[in-house]
C-alpha atoms as a PDB file:
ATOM      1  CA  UNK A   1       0.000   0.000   0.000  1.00  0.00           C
ATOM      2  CA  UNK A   2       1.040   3.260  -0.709  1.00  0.00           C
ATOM      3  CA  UNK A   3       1.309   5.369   1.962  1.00  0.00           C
ATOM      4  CA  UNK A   4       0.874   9.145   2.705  1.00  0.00           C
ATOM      5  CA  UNK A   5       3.487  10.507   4.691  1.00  0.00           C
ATOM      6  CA  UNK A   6       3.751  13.616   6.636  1.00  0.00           C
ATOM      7  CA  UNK A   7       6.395  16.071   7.075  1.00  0.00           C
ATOM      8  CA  UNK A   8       7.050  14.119  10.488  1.00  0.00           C
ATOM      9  CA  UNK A   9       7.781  10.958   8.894  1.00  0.00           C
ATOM     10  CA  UNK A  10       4.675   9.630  10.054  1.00  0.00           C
ATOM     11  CA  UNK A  11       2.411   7.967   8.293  1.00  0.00           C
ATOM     12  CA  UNK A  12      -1.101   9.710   7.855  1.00  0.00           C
ATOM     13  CA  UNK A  13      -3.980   7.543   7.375  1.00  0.00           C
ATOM     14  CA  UNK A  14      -4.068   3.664   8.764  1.00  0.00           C
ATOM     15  CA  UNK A  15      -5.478   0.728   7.663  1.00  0.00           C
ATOM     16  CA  UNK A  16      -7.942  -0.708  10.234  1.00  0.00           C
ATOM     17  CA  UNK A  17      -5.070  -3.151  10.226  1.00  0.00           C
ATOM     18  CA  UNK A  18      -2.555  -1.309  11.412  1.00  0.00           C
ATOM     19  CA  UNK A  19      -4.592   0.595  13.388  1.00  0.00           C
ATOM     20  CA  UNK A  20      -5.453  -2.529  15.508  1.00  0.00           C
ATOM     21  CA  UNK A  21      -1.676  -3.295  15.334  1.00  0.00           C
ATOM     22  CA  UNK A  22      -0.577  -0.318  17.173  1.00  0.00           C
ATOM     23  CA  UNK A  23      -3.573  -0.830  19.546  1.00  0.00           C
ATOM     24  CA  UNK A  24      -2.512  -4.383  20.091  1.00  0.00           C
ATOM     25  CA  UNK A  25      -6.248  -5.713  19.612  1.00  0.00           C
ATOM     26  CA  UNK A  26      -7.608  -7.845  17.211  1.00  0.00           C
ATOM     27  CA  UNK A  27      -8.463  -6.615  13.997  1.00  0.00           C
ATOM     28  CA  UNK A  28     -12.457  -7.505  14.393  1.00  0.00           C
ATOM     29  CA  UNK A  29     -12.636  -5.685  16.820  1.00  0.00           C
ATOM     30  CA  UNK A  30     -10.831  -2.675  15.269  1.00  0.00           C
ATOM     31  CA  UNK A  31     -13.799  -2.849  12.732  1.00  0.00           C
ATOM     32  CA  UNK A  32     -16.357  -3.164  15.581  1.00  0.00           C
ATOM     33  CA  UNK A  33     -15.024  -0.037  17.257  1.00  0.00           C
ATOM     34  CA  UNK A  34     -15.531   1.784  13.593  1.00  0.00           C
ATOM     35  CA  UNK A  35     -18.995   0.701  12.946  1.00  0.00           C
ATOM     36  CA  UNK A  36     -19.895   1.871  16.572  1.00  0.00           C
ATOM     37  CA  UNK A  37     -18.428   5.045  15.515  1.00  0.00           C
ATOM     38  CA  UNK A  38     -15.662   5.061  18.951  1.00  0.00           C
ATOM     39  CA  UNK A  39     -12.791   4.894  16.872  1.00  0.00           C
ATOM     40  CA  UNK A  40     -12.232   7.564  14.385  1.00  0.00           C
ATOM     41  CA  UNK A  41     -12.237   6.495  11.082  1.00  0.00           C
ATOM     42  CA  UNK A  42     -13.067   8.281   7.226  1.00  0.00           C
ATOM     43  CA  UNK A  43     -14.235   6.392   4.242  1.00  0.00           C
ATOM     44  CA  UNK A  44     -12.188   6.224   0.588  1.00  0.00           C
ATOM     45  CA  UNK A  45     -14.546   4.404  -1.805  1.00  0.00           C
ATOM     46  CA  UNK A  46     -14.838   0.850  -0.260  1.00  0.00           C
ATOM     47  CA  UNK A  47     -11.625   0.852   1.963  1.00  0.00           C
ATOM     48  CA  UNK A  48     -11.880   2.516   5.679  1.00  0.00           C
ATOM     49  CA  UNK A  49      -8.821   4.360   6.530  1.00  0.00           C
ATOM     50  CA  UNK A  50      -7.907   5.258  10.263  1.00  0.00           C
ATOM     51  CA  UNK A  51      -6.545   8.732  10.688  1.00  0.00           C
ATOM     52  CA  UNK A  52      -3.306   8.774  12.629  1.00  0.00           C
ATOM     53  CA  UNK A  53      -4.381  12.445  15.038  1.00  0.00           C
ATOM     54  CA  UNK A  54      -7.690  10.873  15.170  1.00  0.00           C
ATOM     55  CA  UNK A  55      -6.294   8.061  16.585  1.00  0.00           C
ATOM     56  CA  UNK A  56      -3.528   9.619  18.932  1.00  0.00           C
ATOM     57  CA  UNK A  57      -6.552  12.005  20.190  1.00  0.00           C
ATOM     58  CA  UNK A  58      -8.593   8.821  20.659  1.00  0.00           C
ATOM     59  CA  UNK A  59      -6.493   6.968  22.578  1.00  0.00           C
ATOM     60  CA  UNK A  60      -6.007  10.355  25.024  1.00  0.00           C
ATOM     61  CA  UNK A  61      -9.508  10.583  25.402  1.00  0.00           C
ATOM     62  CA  UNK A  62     -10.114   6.672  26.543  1.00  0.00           C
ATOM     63  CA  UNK A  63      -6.905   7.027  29.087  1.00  0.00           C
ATOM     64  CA  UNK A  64      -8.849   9.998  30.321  1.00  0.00           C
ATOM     65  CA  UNK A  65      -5.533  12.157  29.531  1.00  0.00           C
ATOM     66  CA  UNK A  66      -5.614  16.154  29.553  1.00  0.00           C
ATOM     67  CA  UNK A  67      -5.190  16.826  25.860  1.00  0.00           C
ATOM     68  CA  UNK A  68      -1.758  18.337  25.010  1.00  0.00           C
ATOM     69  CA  UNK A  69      -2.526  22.189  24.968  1.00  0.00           C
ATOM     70  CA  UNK A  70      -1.792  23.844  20.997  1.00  0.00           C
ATOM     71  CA  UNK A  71       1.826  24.963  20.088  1.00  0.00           C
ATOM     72  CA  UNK A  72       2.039  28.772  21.316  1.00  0.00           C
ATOM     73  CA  UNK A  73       4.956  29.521  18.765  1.00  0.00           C
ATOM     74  CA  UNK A  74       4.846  27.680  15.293  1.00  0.00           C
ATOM     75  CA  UNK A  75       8.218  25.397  14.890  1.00  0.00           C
ATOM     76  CA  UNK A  76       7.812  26.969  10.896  1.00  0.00           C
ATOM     77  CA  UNK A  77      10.879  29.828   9.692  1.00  0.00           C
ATOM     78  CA  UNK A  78       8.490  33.218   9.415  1.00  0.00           C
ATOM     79  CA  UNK A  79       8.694  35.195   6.099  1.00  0.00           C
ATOM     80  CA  UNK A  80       8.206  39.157   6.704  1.00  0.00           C
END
């Protein structure tokens, strides 16, 4: 599969595959978890990719985690 990487490295959209990979859970019930709509997912056609953030934010929310407050100061050079 070709995958779409950000500027991070990261990859940015998951199969449910490899989203219940880095969850360490089977991948049923990865696809249970989408079709209950609790795990973040968006729809290409007939495949069902897993957003990386979504997932990250997801997994914050369940440990019941204070989300990480937004960078004050961009890590980006500013143009004048």
């Amino acid at each position: 599969m070709d995958h779409q990487i950000a500027n991070d490295g990261q990859v940015l959209l998951l199969t449910v595959k490899e989203a219940a990979n880095l969850l360490r859970i089977s991948r049923n019930l990865a696809y249970e978890l989408v079709a209950q709509g609790r795990l973040p997912s968006i729809y290409l056609g007939r495949r069902i990719l897993i957003p990386r953030h979504g997932l990250e934010r997801w997994i914050v929310q369940e440990a019941g985690l204070p989300e990480p407050s937004p960078a004050v100061v961009s890590s980006a050079p500013q143009r004048h």
